[in-house]
C-alpha atoms as a PDB file:
ATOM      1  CA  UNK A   1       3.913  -3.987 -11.723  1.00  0.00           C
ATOM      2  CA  UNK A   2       2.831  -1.551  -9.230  1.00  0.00           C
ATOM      3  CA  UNK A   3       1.983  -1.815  -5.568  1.00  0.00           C
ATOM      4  CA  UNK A   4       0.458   1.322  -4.026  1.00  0.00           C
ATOM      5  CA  UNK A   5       0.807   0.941  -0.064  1.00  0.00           C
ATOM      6  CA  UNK A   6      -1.841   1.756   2.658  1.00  0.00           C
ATOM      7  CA  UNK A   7      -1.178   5.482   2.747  1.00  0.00           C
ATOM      8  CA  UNK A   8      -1.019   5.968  -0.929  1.00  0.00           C
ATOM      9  CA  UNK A   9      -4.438   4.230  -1.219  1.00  0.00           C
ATOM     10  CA  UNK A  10      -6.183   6.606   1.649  1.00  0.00           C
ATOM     11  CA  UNK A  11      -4.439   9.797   0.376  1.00  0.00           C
ATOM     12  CA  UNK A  12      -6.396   8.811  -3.180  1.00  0.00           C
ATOM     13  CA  UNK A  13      -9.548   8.041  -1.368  1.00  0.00           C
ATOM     14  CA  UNK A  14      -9.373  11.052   0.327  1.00  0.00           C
ATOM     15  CA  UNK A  15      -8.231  13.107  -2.190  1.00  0.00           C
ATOM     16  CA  UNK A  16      -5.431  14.551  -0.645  1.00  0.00           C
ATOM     17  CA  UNK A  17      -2.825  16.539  -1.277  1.00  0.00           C
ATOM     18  CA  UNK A  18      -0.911  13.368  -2.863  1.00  0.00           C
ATOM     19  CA  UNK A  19      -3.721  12.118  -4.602  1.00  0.00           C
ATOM     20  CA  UNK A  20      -2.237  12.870  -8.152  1.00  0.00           C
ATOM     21  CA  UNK A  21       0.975  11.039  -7.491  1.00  0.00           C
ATOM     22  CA  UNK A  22      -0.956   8.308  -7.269  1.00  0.00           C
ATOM     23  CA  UNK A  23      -3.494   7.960  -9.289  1.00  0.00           C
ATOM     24  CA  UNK A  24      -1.584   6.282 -12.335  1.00  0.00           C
ATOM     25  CA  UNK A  25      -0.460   3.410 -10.211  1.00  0.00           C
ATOM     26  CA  UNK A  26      -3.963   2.697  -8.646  1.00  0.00           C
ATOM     27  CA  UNK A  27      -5.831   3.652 -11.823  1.00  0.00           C
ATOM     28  CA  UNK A  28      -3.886   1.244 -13.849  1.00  0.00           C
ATOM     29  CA  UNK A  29      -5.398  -1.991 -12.422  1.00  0.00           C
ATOM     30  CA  UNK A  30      -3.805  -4.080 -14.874  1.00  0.00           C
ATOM     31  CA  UNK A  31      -0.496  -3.714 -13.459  1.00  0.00           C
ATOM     32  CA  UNK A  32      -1.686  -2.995  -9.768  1.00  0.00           C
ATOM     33  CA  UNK A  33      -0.533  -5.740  -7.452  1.00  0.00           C
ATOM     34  CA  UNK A  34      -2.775  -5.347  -3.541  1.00  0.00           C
ATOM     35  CA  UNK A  35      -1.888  -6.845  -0.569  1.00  0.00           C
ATOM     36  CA  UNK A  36      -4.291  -8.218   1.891  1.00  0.00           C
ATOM     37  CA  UNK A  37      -2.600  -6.460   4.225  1.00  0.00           C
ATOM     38  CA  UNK A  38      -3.769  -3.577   2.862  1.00  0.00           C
ATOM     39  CA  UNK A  39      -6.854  -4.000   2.165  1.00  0.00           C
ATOM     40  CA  UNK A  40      -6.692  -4.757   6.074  1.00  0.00           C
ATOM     41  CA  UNK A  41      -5.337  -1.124   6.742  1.00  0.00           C
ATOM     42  CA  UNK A  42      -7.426   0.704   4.475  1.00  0.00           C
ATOM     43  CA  UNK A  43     -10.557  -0.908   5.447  1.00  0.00           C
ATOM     44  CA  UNK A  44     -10.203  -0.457   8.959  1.00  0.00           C
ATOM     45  CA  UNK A  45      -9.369   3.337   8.491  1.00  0.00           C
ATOM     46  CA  UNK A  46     -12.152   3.881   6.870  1.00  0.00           C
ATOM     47  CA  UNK A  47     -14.417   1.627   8.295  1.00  0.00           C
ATOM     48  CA  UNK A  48     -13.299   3.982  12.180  1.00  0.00           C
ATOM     49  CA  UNK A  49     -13.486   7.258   9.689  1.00  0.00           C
ATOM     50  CA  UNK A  50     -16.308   6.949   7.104  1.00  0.00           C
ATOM     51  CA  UNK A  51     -18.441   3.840   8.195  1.00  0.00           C
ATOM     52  CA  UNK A  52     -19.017   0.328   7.149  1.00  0.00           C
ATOM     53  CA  UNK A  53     -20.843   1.125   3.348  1.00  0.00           C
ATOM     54  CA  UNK A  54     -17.838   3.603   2.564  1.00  0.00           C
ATOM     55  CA  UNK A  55     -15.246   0.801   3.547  1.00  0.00           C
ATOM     56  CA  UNK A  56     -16.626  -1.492   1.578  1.00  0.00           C
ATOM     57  CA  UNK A  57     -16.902   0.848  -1.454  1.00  0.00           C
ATOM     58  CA  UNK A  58     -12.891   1.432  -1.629  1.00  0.00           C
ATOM     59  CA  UNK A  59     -12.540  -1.856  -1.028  1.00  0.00           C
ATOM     60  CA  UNK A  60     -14.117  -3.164  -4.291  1.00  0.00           C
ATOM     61  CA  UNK A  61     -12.024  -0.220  -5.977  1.00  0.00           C
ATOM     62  CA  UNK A  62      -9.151  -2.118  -4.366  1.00  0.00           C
ATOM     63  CA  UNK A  63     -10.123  -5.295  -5.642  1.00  0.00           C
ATOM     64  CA  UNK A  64      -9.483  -4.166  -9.159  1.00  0.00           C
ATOM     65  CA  UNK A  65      -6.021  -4.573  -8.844  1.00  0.00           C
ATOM     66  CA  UNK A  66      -4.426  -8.319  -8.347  1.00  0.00           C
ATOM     67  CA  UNK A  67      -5.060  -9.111  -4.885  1.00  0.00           C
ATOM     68  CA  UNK A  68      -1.724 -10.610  -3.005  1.00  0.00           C
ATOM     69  CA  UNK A  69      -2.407 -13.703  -0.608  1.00  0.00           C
ATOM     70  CA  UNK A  70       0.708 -13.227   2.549  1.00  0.00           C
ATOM     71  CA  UNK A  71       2.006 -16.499   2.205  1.00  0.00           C
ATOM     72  CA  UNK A  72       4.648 -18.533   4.108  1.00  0.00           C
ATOM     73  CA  UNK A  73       7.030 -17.313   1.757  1.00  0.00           C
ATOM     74  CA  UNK A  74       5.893 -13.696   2.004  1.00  0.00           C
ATOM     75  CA  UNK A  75       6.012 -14.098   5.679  1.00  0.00           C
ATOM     76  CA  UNK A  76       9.772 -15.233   6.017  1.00  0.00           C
ATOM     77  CA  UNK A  77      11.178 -12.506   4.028  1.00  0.00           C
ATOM     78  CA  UNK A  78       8.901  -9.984   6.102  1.00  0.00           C
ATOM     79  CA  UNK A  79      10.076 -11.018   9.302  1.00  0.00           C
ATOM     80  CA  UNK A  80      13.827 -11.119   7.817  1.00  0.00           C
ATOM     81  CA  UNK A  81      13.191  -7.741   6.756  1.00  0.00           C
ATOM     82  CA  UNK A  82      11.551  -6.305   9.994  1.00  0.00           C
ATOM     83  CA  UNK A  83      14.504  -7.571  11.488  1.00  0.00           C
ATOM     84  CA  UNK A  84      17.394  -5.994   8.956  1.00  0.00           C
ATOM     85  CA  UNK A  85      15.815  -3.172   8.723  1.00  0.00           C
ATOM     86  CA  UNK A  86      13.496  -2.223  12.178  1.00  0.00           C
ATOM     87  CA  UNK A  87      10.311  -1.670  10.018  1.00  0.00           C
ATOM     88  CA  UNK A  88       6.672  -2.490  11.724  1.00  0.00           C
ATOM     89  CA  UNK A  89       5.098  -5.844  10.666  1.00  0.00           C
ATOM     90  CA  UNK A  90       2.705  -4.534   8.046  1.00  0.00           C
ATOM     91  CA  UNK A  91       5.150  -2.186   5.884  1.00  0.00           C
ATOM     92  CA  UNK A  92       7.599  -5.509   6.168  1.00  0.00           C
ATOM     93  CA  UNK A  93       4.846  -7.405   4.522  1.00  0.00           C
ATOM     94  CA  UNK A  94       4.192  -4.845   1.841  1.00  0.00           C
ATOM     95  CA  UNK A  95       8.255  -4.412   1.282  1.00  0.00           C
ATOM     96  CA  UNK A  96       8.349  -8.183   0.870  1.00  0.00           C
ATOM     97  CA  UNK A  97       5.061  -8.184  -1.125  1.00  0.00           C
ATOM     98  CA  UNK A  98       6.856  -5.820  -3.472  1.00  0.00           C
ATOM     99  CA  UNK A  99      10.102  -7.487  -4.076  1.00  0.00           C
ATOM    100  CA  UNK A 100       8.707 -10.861  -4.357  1.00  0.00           C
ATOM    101  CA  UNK A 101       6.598  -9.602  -7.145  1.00  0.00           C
ATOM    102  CA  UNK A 102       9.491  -7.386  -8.588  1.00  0.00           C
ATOM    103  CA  UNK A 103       7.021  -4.128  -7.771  1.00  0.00           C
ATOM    104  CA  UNK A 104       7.708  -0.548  -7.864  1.00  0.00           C
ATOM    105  CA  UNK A 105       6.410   0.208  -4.106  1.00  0.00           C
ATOM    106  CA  UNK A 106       4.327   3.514  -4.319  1.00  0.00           C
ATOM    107  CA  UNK A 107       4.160   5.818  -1.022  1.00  0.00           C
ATOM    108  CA  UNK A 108       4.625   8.775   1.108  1.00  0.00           C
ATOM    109  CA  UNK A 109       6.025   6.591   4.032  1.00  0.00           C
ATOM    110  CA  UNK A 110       9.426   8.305   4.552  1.00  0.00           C
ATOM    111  CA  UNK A 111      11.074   5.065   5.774  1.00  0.00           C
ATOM    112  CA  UNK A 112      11.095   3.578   2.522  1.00  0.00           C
ATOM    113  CA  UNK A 113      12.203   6.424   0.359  1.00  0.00           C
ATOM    114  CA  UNK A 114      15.954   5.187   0.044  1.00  0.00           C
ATOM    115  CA  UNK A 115      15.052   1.925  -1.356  1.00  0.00           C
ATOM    116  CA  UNK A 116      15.836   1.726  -5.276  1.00  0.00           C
ATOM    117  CA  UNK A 117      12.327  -0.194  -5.650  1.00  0.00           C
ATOM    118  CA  UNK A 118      10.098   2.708  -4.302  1.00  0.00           C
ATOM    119  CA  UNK A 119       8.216   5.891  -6.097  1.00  0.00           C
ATOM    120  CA  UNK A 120       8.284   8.059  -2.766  1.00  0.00           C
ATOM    121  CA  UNK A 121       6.483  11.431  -2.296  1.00  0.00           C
ATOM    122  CA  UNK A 122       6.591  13.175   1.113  1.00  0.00           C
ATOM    123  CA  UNK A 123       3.449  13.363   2.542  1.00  0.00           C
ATOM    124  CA  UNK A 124       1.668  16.981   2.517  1.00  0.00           C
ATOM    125  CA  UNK A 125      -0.609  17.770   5.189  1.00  0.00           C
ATOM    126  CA  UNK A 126      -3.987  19.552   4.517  1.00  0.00           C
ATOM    127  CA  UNK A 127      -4.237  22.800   6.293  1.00  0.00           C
END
């Protein structure tokens, strides 16, 4: 399974620079695991960026792939690993996310491209 985190999913929108790396995680929805979370992050992005009728367009692309409730259990091991390992709330619930689904994490977020359970490609700016 394959969970594509908040940046990966607005670098494909936007067809960045990244966009390639990844498109075969995102494209194949049958193995594409989407946390609420971000489906918060993306939306809200885009909804400040594009407007409320693009928003709701990569959402439903989104929504292709298995949407992941943050449940109790989801929300322990995110706090435990906010706390091991200093990360911000919401890429502590898409770490735990991950693991708790046995996921290959997907993203150009440098602080999680040590961990043996992430595809990581630095992130390269448009000029």
């Amino acid at each position: 399974m394959n969970l594509v985190d908040s940046s990966g999913w607005l670098e494909y929108f936007a067809e960045g620079n990244n966009a390639d790396f990844f498109a075969p995680a995102i494209e194949d929805t049958k193995n594409l695991l989407v946390p609420v979370i971000c489906i918060y992050e993306v939306f809200k992005r885009i909804l400040v960026q594009s407007g409320i009728n693009e928003a709701q367009k990569h959402i439903g692309d989104m929504k292709l792939g298995k949407v992941i409730e943050l449940d109790e259990s989801i929300a322990l091991s995110a706090a435990k690993i906010s706390y091991d390992l200093k990360l911000p709330m919401a890429d502590s619930f898409i770490l735990a996310a991950t693991r708790a689904n046995e996921a290959i994490l997907w993203t150009q977020d440098e602080h999680f491209k040590t961990f043996d359970d992430v595809k990581y490609i630095p992130k390269k700016y448009q000029r």
